[in-house]
Protein backbone atom coordinates (compact mmCIF):
# COMPACT_ATOMS: atom_id res chain seq x y z
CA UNK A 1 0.00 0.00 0.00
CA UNK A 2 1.38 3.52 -1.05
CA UNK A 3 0.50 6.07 2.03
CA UNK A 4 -0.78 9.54 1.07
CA UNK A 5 2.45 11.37 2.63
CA UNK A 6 5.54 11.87 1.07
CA UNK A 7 9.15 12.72 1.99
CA UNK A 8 12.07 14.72 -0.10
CA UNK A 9 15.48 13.95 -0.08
CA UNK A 10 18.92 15.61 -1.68
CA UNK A 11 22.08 16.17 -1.33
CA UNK A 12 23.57 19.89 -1.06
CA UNK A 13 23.87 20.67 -4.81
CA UNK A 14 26.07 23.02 -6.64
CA UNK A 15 25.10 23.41 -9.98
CA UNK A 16 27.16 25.36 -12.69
CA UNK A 17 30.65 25.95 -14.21
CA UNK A 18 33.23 25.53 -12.07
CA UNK A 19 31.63 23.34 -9.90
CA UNK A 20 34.41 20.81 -10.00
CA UNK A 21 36.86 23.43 -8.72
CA UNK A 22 35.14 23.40 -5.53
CA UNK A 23 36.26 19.80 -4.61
CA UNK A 24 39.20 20.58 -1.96
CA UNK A 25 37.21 23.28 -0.02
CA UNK A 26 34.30 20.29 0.10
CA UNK A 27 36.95 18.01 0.75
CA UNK A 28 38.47 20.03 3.58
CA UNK A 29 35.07 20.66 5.23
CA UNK A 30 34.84 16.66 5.47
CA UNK A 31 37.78 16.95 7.33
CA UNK A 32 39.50 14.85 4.47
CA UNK A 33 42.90 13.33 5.54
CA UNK A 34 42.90 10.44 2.54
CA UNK A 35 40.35 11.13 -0.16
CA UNK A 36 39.30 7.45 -2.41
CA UNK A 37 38.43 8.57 -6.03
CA UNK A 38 35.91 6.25 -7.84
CA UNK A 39 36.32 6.24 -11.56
CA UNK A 40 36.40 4.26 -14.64
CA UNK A 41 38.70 4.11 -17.81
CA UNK A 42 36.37 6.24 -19.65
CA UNK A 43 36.57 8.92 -17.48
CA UNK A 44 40.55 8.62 -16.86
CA UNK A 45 40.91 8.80 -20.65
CA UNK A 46 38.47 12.04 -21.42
CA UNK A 47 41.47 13.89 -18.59
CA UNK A 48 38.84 13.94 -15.70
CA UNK A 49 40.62 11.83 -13.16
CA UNK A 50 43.94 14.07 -13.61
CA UNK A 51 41.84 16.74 -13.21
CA UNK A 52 40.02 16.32 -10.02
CA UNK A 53 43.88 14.92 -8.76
CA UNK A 54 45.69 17.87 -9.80
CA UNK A 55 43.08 19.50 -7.73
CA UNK A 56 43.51 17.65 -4.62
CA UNK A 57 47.25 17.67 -4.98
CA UNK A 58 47.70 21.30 -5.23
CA UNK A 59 45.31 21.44 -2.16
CA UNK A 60 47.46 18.83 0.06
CA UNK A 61 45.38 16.14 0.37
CA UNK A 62 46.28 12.67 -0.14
CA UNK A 63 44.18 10.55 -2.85
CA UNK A 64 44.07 6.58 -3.88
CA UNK A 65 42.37 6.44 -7.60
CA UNK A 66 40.19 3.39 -7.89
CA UNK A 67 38.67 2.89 -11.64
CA UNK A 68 38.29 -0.98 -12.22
CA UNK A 69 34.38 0.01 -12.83
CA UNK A 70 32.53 -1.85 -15.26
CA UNK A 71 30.33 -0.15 -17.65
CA UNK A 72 27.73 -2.01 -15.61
CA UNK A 73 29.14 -1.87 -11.60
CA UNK A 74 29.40 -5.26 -10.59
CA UNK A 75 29.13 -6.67 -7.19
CA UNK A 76 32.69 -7.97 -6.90
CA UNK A 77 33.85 -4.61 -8.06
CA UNK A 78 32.53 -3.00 -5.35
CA UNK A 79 33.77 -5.19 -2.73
CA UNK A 80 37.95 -4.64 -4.59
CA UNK A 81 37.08 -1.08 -4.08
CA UNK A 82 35.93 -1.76 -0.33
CA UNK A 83 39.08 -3.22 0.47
CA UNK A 84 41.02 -1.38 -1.22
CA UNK A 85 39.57 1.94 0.75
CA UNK A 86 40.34 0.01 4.22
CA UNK A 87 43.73 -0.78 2.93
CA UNK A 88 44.47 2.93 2.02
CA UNK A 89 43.46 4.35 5.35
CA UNK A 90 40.54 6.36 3.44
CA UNK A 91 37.93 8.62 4.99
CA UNK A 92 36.00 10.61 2.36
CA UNK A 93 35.14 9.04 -1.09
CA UNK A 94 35.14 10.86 -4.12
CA UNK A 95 32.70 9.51 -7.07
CA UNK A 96 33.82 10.96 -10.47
CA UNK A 97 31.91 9.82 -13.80
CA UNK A 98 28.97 8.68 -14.89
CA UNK A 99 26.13 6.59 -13.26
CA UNK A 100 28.60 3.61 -13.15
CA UNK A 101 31.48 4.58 -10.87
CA UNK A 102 28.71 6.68 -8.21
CA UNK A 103 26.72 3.63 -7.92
CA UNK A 104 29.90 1.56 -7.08
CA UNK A 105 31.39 4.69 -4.77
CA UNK A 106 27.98 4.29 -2.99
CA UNK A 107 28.17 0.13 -2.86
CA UNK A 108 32.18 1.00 -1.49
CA UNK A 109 30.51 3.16 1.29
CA UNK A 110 28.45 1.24 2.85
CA UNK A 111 30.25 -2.27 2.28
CA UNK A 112 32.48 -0.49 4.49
CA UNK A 113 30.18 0.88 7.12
CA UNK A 114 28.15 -2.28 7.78
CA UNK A 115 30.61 -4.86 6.79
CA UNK A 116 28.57 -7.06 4.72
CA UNK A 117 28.37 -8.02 1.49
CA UNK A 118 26.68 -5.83 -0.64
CA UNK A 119 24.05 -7.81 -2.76
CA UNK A 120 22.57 -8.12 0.99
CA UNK A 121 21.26 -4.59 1.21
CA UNK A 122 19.21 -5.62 -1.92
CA UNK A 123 15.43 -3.46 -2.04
CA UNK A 124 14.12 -0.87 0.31
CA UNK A 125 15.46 0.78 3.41
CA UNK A 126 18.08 -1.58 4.12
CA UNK A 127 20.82 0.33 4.82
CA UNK A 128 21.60 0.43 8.74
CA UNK A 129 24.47 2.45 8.41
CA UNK A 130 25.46 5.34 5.85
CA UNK A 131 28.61 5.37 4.24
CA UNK A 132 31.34 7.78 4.91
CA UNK A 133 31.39 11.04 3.64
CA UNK A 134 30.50 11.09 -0.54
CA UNK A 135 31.05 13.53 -3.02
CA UNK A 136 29.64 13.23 -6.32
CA UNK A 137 31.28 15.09 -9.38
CA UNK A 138 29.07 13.59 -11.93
CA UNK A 139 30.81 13.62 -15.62
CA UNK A 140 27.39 12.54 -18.24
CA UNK A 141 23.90 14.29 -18.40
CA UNK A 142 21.70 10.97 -17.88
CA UNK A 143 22.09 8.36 -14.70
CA UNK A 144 21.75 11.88 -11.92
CA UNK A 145 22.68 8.93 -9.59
CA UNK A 146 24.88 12.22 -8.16
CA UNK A 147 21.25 13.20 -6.86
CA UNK A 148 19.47 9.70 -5.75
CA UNK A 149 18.75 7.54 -3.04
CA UNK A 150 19.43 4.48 -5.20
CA UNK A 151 22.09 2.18 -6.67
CA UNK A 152 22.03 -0.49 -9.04
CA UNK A 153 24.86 -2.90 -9.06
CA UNK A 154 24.58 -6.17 -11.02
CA UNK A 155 24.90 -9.62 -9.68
CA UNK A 156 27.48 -11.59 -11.45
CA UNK A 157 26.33 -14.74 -10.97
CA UNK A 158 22.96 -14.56 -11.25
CA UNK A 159 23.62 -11.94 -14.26
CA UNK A 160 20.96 -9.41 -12.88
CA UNK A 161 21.67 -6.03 -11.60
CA UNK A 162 19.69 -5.33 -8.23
CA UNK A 163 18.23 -2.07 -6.78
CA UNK A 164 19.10 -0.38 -3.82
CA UNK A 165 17.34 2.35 -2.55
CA UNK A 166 17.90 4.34 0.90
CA UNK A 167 18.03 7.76 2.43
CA UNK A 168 20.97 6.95 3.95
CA UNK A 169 22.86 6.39 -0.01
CA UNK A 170 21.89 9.75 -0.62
CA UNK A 171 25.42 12.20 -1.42
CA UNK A 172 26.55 14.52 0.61
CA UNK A 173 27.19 16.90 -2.11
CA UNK A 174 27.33 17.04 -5.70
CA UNK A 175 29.52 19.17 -7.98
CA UNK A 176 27.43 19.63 -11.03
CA UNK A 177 29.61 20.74 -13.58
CA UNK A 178 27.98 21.29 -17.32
CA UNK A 179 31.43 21.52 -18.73
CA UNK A 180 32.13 17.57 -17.62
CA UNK A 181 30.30 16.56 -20.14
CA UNK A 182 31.65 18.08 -23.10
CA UNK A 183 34.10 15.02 -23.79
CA UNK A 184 30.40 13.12 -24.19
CA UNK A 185 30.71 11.66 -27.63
CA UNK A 186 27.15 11.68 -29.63
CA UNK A 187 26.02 8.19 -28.91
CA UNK A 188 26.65 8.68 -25.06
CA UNK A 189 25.18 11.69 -24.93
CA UNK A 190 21.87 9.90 -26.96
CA UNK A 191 21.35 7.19 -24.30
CA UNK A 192 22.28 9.22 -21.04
CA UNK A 193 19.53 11.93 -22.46
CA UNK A 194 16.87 8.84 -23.32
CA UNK A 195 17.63 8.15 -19.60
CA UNK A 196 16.92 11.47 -18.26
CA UNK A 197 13.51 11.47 -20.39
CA UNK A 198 12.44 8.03 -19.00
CA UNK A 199 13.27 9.02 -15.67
CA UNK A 200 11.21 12.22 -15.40
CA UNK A 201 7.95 9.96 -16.91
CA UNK A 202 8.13 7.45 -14.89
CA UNK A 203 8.24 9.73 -11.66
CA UNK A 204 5.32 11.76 -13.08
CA UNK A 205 3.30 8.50 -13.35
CA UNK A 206 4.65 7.31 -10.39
CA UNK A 207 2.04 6.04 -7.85
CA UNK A 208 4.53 7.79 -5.32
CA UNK A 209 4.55 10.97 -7.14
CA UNK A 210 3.82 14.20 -5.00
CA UNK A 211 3.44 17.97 -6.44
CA UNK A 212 7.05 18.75 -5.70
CA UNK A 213 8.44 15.56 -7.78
CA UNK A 214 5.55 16.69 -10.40
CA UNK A 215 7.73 20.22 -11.27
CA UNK A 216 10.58 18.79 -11.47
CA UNK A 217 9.59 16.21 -13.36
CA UNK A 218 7.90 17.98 -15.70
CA UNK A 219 10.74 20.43 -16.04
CA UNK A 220 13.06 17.77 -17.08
CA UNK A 221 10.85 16.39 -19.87
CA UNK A 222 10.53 20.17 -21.20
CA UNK A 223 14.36 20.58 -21.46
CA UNK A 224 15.49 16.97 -22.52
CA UNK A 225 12.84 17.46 -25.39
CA UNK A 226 14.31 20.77 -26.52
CA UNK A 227 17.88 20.39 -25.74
CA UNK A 228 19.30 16.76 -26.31
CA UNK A 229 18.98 17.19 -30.17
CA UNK A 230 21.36 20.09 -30.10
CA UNK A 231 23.69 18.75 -27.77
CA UNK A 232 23.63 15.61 -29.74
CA UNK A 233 24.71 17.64 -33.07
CA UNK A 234 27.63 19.88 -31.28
CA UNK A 235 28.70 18.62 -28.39
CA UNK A 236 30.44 21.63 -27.87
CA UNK A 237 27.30 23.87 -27.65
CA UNK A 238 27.82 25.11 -23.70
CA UNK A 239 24.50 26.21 -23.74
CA UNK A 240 22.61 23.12 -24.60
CA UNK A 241 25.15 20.93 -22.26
CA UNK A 242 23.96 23.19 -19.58
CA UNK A 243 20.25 23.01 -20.12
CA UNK A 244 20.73 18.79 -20.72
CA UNK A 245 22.64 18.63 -17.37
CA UNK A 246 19.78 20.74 -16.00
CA UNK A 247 16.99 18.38 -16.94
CA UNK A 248 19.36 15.40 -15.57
CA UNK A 249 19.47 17.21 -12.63
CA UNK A 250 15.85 17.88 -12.15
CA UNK A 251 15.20 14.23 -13.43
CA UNK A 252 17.03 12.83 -11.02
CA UNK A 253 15.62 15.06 -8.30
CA UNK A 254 12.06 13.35 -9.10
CA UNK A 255 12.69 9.83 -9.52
CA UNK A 256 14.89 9.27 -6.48
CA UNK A 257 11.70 10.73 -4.41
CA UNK A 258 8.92 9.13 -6.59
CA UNK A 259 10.48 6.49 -7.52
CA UNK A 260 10.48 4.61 -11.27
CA UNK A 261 8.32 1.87 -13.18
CA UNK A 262 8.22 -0.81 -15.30
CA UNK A 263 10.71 0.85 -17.75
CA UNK A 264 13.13 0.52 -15.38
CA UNK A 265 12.19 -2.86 -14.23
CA UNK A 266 13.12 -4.35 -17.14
CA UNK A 267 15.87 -2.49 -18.11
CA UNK A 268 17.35 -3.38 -14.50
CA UNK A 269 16.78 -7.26 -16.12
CA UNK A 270 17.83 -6.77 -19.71
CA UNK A 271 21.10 -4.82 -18.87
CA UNK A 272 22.26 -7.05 -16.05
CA UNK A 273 21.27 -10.71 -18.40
CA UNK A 274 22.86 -9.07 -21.59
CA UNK A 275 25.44 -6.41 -20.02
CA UNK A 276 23.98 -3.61 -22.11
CA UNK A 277 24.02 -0.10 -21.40
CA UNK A 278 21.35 1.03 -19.41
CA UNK A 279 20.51 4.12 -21.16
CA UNK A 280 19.65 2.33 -24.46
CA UNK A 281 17.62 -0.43 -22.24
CA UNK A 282 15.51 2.49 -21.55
CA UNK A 283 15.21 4.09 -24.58
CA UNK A 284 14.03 1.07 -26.43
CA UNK A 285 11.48 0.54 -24.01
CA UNK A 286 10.23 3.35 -23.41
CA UNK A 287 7.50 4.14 -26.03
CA UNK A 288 5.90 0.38 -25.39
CA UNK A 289 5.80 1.08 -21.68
CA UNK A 290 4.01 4.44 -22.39
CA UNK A 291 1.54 2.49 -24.76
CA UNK A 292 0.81 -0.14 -22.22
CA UNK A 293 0.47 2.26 -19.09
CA UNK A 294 -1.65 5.06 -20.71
CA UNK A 295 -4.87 3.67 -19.56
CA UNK A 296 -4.32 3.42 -15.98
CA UNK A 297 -2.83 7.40 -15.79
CA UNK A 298 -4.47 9.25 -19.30
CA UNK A 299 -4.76 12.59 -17.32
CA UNK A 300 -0.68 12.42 -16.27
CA UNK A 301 0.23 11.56 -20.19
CA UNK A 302 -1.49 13.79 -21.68
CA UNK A 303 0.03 17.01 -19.94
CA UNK A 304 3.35 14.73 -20.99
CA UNK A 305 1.95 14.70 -24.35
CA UNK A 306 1.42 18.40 -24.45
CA UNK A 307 5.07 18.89 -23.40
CA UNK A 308 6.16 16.86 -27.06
CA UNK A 309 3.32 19.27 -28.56
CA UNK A 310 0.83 16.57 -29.49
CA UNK A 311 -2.69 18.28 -31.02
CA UNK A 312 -5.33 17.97 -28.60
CA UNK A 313 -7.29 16.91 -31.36
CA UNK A 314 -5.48 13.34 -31.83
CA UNK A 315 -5.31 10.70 -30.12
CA UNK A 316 -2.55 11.10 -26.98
CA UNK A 317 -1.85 7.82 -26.62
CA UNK A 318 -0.79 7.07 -30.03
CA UNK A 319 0.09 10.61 -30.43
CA UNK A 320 2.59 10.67 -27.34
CA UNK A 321 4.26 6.68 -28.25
CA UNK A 322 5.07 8.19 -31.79
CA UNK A 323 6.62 11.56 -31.11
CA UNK A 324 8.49 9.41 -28.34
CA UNK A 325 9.71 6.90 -30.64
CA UNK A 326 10.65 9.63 -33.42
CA UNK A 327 12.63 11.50 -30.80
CA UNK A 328 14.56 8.15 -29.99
CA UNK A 329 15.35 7.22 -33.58
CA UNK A 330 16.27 11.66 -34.26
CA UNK A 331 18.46 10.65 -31.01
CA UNK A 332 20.21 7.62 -33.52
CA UNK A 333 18.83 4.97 -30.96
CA UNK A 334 17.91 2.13 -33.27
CA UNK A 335 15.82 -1.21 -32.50
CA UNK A 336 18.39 -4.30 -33.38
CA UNK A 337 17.96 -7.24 -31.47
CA UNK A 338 20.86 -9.04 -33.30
CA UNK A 339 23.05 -6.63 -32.66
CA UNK A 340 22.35 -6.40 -29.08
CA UNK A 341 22.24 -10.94 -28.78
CA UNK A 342 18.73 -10.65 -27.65
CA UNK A 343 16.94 -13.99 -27.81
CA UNK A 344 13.46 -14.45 -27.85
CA UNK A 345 14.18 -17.86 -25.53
CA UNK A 346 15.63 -15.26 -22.90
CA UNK A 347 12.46 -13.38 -22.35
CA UNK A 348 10.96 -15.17 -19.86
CA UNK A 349 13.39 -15.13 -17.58
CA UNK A 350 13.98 -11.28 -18.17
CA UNK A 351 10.05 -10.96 -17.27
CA UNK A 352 10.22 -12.90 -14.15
CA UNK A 353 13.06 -11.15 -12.86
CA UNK A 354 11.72 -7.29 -13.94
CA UNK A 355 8.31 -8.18 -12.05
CA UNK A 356 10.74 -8.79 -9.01
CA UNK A 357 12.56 -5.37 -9.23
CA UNK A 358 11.42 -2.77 -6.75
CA UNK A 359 11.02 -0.16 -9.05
CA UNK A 360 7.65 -2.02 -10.64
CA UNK A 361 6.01 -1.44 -7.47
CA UNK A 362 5.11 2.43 -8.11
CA UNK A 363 4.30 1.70 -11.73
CA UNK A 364 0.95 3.16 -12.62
CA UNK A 365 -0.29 -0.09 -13.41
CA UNK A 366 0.62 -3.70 -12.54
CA UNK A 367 1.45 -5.90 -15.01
CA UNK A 368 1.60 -9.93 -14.79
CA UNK A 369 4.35 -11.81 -16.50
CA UNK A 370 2.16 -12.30 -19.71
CA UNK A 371 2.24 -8.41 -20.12
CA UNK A 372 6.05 -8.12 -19.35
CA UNK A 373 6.69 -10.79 -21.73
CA UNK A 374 4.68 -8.95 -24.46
CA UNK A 375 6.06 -5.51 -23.90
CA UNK A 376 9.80 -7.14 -23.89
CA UNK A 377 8.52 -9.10 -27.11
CA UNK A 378 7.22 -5.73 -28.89
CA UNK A 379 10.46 -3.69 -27.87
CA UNK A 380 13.12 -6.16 -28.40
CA UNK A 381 12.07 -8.35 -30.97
CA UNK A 382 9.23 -7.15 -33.29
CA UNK A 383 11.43 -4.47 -34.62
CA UNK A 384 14.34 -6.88 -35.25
C-alpha cells in the first residue's frame, strides 16, 4: 500500500561551471585526511581523473584512484574497491563519472560501514548504516545517480543487476559541472539523455509521485525534449550541455523521491542478463511502456503529451508513443535485437526477474508476466 504522505530527499547541490573546482574546499570541510576517487577508464581517458587529482594535490590532500568500474558496476567490483579503501586508510570518497562509478562509490561506502556483502542490502530501506562522507562530481547528463537515493549494481552470478534504494545512499554533495560533459561523444550523450527522459515519466506517473516531484519532473521532460537534439549535433554547444545537465538534474531530483516503473524494471533485467548499457535499455522501451500504461494514468500523459506538442485533437496515446519513438530514432537509438544478442528464448526469464525489481512497485499499473513478456517481445524483438 502507497501512504498519502511523502518525503524529499537531496544532497547539497552546486550546480554550474566551475563546480568541479570546488572539490578541496568540500573536501576540507569533510575533514579529508585520505580522499578514495571512484572512476572508470572512460573517465581517466576524457582527462577527468587528472583533473580532479591535480586538484587535490595542489590542495594537500592525499588521494588513492580506484577505476576498475565496469560499464555495468558489478558486485565484486565494489567489494575490490571496499578493500582497497580500508587498505588505504581512506575517509571521504570521491565519485567521479557517470552513473557507473557513483553507484559503485555508494556500494564502497556502505560495504564499508556495515561490513557485509553488498548484494545483501538488496530493495528498500536496508541500509543500517550510511557510508562515509561522498562527493559526487558527476561527468554525463543521464544516470543523476549524483542526486538519488538508489544504486544499481549487477549480480554476477545470477547476471541481474539489483536495486538499492535508501536515504541513507543519498550524497553529501554534488559538484554539477555542465562543462564535464563536453568530452560526451554523440552516442553517449543519446542514451544518457533517453535516460533522463524516462526518468522524469516514470516519476510523473509514479504512484509515489507528490506535487514537488511533479515540477521537477515535468521540467526535465521540457528541457530533454528541446535540448538533447542540439547537444547531440555539437557537443560543444555550452548552452545546450547546460540546459541537458539541468533536466538530468531535475530528473534525477524526481525519480529518487517518486520512484520509477516498469521501464526501469526491465531495463534493471535486460542490462544485467545481456550487459547492455542502461541508457539504451531504456530508450528502447520506453515508447511500449508508455503504450501499455496510458490507460491506468491518461490525465498524467497527456500534460506529458502536451510537453512533445501533441494536437489535442489526436489521439494522446498514439500521439505521445510516436513523437516518443521519433525522438529516440532523431536521437540515432535504433531497434536491433541481433546486434544487441537478444533472444526471444531469454524473455521469460527477463520478465520474471523485472516483475521482481522494486522499481515495478510504483508503476501506474501492474502488469503480470504475460504483459512483461509482451512488452519485452514488442520492444526487443518485433522491430528486429
Amino acid at each position: 500500500m502507497i501512504l498519502p504522505i511523502r518525503k524529499f530527499v537531496a544532497p547539497e547541490l552546486i550546480f554550474g561551471r566551475g563546480a568541479l573546482d570546488l572539490l578541496a574546499q568540500y573536501g576540507e570541510n569533510f575533514g579529508a585526511r585520505h580522499i578514495f576517487i571512484v572512476t572508470d577508464q572512460g573517465v581517466i581517458k576524457a582527462g577527468w581523473a587528472d583533473r580532479v587529482c591535480r586538484i587535490l594535490h595542489q590542495a594537500g590532500i592525499p588521494y588513492t584512484l580506484f577505476s576498475q568500474v565496469s560499464a555495468n558496476p558489478r558486485d565484486s567490483e565494489v567489494m575490490k574497491g571496499a578493500r582497497q579503501y580500508l587498505l588505504s586508510g581512506c575517509d571521504v570518497i570521491v565519485a567521479l563519472g557517470g552513473g557507473s562509478p557513483i553507484d559503485c562509490a555508494k556500494g564502497i561506502g556502505i560495504v564499508i560501514s556495515n561490513n557485509r556483502d553488498i548484494l545483501e542490502f538488496e530493495g528498500v530501506d536496508n541500509v543500517d548504516i550510511p557510508g562515509p562522507p561522498l562527493i559526487c562530481i558527476p561527468t554525463t547528463a543521464g544516470s543523476a545517480a549524483d542526486v538519488s537515493q538508489f544504486a544499481i549494481i549487477s549480480d554476477t552470478a545470477l547476471r541481474v543487476k539489483i536495486a538499492i534504494i535508501s536515504k541513507s545512499m543519498v550524497p553529501d554533495v554534488a559538484l554539477i559541472d555542465p562543462d564535464t560533459t563536453s568530452t560526451m561523444d554523440p552516442y553517449l550523450t543519446a542514451c544518457t539523455g533517453l535516460d533522463v527522459l524516462t526518468h522524469a515519466v516514470e516519476a510523473y506517473v509514479s504512484l509515489a509521485g507528490s506535487p514537488l516531484t511533479d515540477l521537477h519532473a515535468l521540467e526535465a521532460i521540457r528541457l530533454i525534449r528541446q535540448y538533447l537534439h542540439q547537444a547531440i549535433e555539437n557537443g560543444q554547444d555550452e548552452y545546450a550541455r547546460e540546459k541537458v545537465m539541468l533536466a538530468s538534474l531535475q530528473a534525477g531530483l524526481a525519480f529518487s523521491n517518486a520512484s520509477l516503473g516498469a521501464v526501469h524494471a526491465m531495463a534493471h533485467s535486460l542490462g544485467g542478463f545481456y550487459d547492455l548499457a542502461h541508457g539504451e535499455c531504456n530508450a528502447l522501451l520506453l515508447e511500449h511502456v508508455i503504450a501499455y500504461n496510458y490507460q491506468a494514468a491518461p490525465d498524467r500523459y497527456n500534460r506529458i503529451a502536451e510537453l512533445f506538442r501533441i494536437n489535442e485533437g489526436e489521439d494522446q496515446c498514439r500521439g505521445l508513443v510516436g513523437a516518443v519513438r521519433s525522438f529516440r530514432q532523431q536521437a540515432g537509438i535504433k531497434s536491433n535485437r541481433k546486434k544487441r544478442g537478444i533472444l526471444s528464448a531469454d524473455l521469460p526469464f527477463l520478465a520474471e526477474k523485472a516483475l521482481e525489481d522494486p522499481c515495478m512497485l510504483t508503476n501506474p499499473r501492474r502488469p503480470n508476466l504475460s504483459d512483461v513478456k509482451e512488452i519485452l517481445t514488442e520492444a526487443l524483438i518485433g522491430n528486429g
